[in-house]
N, C-alpha and C. Protein backbone atom coordinates (compact mmCIF):
# COMPACT_ATOMS: atom_id res chain seq x y z
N UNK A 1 -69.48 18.54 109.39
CA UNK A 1 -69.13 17.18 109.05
C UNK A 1 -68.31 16.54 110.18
N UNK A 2 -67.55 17.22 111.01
CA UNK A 2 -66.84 17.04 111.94
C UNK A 2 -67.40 16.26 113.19
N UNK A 3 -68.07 17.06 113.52
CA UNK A 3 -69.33 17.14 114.62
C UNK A 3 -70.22 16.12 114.34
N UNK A 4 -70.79 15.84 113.08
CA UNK A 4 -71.26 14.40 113.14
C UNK A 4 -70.52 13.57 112.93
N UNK A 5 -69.37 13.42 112.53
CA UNK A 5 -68.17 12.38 112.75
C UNK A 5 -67.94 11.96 114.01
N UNK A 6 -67.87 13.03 115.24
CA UNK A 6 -67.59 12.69 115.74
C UNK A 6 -69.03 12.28 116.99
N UNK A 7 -70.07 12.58 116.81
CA UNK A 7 -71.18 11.75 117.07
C UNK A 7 -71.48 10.34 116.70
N UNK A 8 -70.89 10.36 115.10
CA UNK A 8 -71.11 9.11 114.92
C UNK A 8 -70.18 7.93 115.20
N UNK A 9 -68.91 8.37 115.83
CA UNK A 9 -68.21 7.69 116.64
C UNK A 9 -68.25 7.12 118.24
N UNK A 10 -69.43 8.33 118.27
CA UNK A 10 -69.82 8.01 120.10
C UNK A 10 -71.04 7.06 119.83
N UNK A 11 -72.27 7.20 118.89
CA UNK A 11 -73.10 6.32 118.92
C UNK A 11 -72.80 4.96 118.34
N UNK A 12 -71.99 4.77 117.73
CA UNK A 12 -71.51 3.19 117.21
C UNK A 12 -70.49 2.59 117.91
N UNK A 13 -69.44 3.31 118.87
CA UNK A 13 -68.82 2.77 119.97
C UNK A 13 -69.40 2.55 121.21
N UNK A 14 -70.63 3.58 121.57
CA UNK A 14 -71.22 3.06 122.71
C UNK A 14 -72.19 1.82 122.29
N UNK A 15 -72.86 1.53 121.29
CA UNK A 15 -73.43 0.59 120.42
C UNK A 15 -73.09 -0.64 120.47
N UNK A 16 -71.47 -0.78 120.08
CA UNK A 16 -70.60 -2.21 120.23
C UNK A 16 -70.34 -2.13 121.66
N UNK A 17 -70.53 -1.49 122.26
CA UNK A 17 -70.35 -1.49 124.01
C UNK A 17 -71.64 -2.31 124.38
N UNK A 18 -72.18 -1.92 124.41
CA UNK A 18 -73.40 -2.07 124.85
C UNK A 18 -74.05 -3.44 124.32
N UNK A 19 -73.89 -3.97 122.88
CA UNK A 19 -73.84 -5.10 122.44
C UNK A 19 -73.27 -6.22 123.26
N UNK A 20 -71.93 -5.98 123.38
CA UNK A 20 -70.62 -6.88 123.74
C UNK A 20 -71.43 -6.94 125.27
N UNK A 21 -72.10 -5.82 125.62
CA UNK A 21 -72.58 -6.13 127.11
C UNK A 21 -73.40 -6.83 127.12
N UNK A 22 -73.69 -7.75 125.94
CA UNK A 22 -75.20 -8.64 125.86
C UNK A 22 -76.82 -7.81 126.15
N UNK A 23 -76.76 -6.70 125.49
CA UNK A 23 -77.89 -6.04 125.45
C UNK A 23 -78.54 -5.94 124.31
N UNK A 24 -80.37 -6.09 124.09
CA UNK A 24 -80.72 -5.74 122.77
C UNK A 24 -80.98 -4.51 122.35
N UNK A 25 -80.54 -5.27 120.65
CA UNK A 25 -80.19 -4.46 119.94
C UNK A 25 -81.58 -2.92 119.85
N UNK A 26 -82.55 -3.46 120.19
CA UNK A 26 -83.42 -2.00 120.55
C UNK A 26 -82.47 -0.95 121.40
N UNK A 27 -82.42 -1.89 122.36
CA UNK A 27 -81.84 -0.71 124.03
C UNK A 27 -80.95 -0.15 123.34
N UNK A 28 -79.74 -1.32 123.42
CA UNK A 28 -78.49 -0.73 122.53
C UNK A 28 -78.23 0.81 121.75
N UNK A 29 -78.98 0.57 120.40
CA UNK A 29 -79.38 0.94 119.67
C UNK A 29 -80.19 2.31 120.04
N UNK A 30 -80.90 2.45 120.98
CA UNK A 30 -81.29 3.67 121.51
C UNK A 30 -80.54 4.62 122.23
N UNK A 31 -80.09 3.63 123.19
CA UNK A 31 -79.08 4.61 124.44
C UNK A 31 -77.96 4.72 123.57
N UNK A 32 -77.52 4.70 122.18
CA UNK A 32 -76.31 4.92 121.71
C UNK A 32 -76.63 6.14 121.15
N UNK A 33 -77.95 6.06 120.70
CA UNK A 33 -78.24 7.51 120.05
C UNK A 33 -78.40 8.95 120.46
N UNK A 34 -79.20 8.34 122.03
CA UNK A 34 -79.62 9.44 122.65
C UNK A 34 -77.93 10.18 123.04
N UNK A 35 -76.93 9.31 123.54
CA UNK A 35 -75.55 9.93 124.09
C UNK A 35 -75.11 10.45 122.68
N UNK A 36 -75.04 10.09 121.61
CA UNK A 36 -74.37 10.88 120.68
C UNK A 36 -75.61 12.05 120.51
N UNK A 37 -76.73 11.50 120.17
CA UNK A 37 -77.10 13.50 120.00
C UNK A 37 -77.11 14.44 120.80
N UNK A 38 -76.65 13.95 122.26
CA UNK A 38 -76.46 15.20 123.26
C UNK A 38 -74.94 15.98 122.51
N UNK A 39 -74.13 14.59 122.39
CA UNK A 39 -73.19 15.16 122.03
C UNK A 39 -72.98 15.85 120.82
N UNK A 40 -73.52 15.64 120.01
CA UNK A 40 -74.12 16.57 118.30
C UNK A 40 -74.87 17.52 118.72
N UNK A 41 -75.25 17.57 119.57
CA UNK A 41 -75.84 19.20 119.81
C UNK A 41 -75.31 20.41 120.52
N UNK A 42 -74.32 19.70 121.42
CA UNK A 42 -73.58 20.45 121.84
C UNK A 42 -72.34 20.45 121.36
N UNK A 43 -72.05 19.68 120.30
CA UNK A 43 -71.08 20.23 119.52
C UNK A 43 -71.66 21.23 118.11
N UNK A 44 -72.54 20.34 117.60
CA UNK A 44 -73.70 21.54 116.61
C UNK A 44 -74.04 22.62 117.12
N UNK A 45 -74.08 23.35 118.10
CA UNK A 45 -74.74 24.46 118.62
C UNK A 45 -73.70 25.20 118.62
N UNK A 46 -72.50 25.05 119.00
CA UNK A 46 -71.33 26.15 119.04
C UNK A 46 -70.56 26.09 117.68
N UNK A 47 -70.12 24.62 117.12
CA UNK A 47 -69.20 25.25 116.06
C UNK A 47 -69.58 24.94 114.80
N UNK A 48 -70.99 24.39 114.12
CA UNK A 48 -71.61 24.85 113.38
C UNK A 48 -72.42 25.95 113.50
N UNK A 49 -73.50 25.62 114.46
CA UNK A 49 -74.33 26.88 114.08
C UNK A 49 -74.18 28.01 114.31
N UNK A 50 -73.17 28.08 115.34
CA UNK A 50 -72.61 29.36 116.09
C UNK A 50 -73.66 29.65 116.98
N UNK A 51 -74.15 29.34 117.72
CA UNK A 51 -74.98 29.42 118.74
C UNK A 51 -75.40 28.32 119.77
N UNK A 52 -75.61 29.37 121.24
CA UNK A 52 -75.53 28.96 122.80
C UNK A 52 -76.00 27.74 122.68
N UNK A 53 -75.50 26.82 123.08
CA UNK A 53 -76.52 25.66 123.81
C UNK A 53 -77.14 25.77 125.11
N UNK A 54 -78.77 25.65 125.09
CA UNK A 54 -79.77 26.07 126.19
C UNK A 54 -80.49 24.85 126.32
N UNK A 55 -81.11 24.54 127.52
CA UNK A 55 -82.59 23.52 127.71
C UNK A 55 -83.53 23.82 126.29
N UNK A 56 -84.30 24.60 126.25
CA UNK A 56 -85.21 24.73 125.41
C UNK A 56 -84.46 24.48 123.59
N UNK A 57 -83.15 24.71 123.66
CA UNK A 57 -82.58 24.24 122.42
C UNK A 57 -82.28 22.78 121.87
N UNK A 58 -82.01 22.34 123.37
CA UNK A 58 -81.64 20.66 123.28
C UNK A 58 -83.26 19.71 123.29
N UNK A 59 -84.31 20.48 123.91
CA UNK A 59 -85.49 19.80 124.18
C UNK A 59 -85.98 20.31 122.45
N UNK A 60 -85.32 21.22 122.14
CA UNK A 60 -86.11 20.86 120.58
C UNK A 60 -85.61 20.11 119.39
N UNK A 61 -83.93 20.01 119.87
CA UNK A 61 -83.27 19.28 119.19
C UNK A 61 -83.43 17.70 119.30
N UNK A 62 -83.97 17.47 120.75
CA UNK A 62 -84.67 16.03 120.72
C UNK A 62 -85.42 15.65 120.43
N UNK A 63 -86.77 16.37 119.65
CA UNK A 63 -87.52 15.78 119.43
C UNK A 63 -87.58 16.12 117.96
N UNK A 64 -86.61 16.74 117.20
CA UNK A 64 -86.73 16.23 116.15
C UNK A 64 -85.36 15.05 116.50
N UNK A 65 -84.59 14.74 116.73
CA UNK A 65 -84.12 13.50 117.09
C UNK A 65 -84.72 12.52 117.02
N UNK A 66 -85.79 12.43 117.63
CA UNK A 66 -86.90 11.36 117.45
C UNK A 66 -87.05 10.79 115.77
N UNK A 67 -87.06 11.25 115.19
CA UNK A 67 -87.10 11.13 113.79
C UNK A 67 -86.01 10.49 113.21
N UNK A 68 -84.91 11.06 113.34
CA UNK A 68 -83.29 10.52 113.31
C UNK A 68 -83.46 9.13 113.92
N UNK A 69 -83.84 8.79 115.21
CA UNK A 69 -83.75 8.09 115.98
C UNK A 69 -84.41 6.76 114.79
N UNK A 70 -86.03 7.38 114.87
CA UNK A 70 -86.60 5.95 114.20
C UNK A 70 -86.29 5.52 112.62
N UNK A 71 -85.44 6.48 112.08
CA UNK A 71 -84.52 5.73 111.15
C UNK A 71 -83.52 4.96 111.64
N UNK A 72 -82.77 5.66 112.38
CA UNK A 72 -81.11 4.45 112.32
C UNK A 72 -81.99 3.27 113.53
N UNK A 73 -82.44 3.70 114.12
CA UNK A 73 -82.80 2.30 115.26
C UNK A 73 -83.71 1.21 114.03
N UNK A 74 -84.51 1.93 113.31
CA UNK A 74 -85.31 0.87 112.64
C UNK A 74 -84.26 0.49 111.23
N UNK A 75 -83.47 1.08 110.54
CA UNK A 75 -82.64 0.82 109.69
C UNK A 75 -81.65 -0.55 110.53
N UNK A 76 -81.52 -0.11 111.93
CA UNK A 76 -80.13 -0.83 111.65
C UNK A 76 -80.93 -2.29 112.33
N UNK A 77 -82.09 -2.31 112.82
CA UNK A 77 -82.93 -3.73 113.36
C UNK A 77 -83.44 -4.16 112.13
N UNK A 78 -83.59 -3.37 110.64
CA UNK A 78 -83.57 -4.26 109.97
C UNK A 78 -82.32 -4.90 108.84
N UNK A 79 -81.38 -4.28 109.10
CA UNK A 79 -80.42 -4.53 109.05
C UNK A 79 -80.08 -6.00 109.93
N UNK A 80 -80.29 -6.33 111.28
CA UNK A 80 -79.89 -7.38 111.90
C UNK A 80 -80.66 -8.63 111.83
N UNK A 81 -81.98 -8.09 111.84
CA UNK A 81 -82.66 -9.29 111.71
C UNK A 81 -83.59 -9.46 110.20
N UNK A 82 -83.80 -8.50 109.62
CA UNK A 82 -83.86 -9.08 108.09
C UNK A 82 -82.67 -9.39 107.45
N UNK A 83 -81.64 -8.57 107.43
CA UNK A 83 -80.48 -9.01 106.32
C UNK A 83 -79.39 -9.99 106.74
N UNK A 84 -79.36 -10.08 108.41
CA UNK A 84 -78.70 -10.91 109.46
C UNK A 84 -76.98 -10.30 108.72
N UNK A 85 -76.98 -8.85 109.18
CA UNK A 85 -76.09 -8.23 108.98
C UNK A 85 -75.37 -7.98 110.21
N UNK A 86 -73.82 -7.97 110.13
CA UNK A 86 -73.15 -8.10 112.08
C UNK A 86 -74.10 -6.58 112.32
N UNK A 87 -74.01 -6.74 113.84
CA UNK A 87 -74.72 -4.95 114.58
C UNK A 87 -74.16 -3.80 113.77
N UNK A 88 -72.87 -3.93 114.28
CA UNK A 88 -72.00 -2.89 114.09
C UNK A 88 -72.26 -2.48 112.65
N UNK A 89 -72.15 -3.06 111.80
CA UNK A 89 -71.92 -3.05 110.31
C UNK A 89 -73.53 -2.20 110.11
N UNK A 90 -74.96 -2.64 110.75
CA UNK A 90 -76.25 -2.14 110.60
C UNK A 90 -76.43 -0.90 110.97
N UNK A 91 -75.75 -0.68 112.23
CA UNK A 91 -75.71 0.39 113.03
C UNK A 91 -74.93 1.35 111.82
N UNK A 92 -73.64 1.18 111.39
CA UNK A 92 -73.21 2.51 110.38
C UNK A 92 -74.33 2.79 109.42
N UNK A 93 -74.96 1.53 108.98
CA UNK A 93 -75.90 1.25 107.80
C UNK A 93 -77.19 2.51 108.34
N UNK A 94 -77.57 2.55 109.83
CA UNK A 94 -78.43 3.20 110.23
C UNK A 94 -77.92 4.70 110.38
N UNK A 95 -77.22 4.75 111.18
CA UNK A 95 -76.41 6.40 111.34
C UNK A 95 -76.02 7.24 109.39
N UNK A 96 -75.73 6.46 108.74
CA UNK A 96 -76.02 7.14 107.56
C UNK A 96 -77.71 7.31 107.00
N UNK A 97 -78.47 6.23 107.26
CA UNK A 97 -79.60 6.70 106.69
C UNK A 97 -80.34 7.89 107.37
N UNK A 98 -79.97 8.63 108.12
CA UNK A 98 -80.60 8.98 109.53
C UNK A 98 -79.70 11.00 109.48
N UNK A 99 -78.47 10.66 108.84
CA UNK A 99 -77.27 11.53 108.86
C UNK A 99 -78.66 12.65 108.25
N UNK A 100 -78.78 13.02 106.81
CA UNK A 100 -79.01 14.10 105.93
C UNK A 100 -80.69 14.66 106.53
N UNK A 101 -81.52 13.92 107.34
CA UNK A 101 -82.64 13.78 107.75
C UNK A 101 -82.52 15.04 109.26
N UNK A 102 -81.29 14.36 109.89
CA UNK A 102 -80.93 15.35 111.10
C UNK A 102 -80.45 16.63 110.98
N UNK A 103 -79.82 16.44 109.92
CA UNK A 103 -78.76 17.73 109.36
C UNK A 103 -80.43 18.58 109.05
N UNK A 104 -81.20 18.71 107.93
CA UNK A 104 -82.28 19.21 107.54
C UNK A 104 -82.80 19.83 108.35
N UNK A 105 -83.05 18.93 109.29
CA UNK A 105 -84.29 19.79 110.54
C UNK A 105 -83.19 20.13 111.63
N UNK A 106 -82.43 19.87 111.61
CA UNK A 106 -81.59 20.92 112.65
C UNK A 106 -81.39 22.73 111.63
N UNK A 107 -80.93 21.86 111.01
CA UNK A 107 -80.71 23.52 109.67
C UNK A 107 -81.88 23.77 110.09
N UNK A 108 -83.07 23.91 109.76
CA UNK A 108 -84.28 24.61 109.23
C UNK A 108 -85.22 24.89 110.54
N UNK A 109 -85.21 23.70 111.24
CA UNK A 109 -86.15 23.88 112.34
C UNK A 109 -85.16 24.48 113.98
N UNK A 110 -84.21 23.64 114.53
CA UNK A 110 -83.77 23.95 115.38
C UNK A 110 -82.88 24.89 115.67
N UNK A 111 -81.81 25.47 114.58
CA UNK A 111 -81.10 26.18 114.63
C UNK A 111 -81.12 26.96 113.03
N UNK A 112 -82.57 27.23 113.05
CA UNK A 112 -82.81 28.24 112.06
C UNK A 112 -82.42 29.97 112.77
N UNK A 113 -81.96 30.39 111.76
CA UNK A 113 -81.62 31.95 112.14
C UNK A 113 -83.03 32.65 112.45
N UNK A 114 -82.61 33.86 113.48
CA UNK A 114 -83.82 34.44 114.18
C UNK A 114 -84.21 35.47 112.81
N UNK A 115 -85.25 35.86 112.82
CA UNK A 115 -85.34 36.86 112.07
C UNK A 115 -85.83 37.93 112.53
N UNK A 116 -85.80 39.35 112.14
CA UNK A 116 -86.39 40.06 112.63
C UNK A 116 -88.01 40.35 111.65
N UNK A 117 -88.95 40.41 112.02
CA UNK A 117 -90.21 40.67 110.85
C UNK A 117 -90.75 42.20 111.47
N UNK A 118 -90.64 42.63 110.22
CA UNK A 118 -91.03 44.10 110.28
C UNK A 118 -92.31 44.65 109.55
N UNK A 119 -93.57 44.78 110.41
CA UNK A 119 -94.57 45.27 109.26
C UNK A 119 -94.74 46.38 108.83
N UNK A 120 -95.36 46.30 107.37
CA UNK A 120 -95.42 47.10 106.58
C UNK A 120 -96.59 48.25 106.94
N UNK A 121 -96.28 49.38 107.22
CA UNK A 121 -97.51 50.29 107.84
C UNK A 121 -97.79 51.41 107.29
């Protein structure tokens, strides 16, 4: 919970950064995500899951990211321009819809435990 707290403080502050810099809310909205899930993964990899952060861990953690991604980016654009809700306010609106979706496939897919399989002979 920590660890995405504190992701979700890097993607909605770089967000209003990036806003205030007169950028759209797509770009925005993207490059805020991609810097917090580096940073959720390399904080997810050591003190949740208890394990190394590697290339091949982060390249799989991004692309289920992708998924995460096209919720809060599409949550929080419709958040701005259907509900004409401030950014900031869409953007939390997005990073929660997006939260339990990442958590899932990181649990299950990216930092699922190894197993050993032993056949039966």
């Amino acid at each position: 919970m920590v660890t995405g707290g504190i992701a979700a403080v890097v993607d909605v502050g770089g967000f209003a950064l990036l806003i205030n810099a007169q950028l759209k809310v797509l770009i925005a909205g993207t490059a805020s995500f991609c810097t917090a899930a580096l940073v959720n993964y390399l904080l997810s990899s050591r003190f949740v899951f208890g394990s190394t952060a590697t290339y091949n861990g982060f390249a799989l953690f991004l692309l289920a990211a992708l998924i995460g991604l096209s919720i809060n980016v599409g949550v929080t654009m419709a958040g701005v321009y259907l509900l004409i809700l401030p950014p900031v306010v869409a953007k939390l609106v997005g990073i929660c819809s997006a939260f339990l979706i990442n958590f899932g496939l990181n649990a299950f897919l990216v930092f699922r435990p190894k197993t050993n399989v032993q056949r039966a002979t």
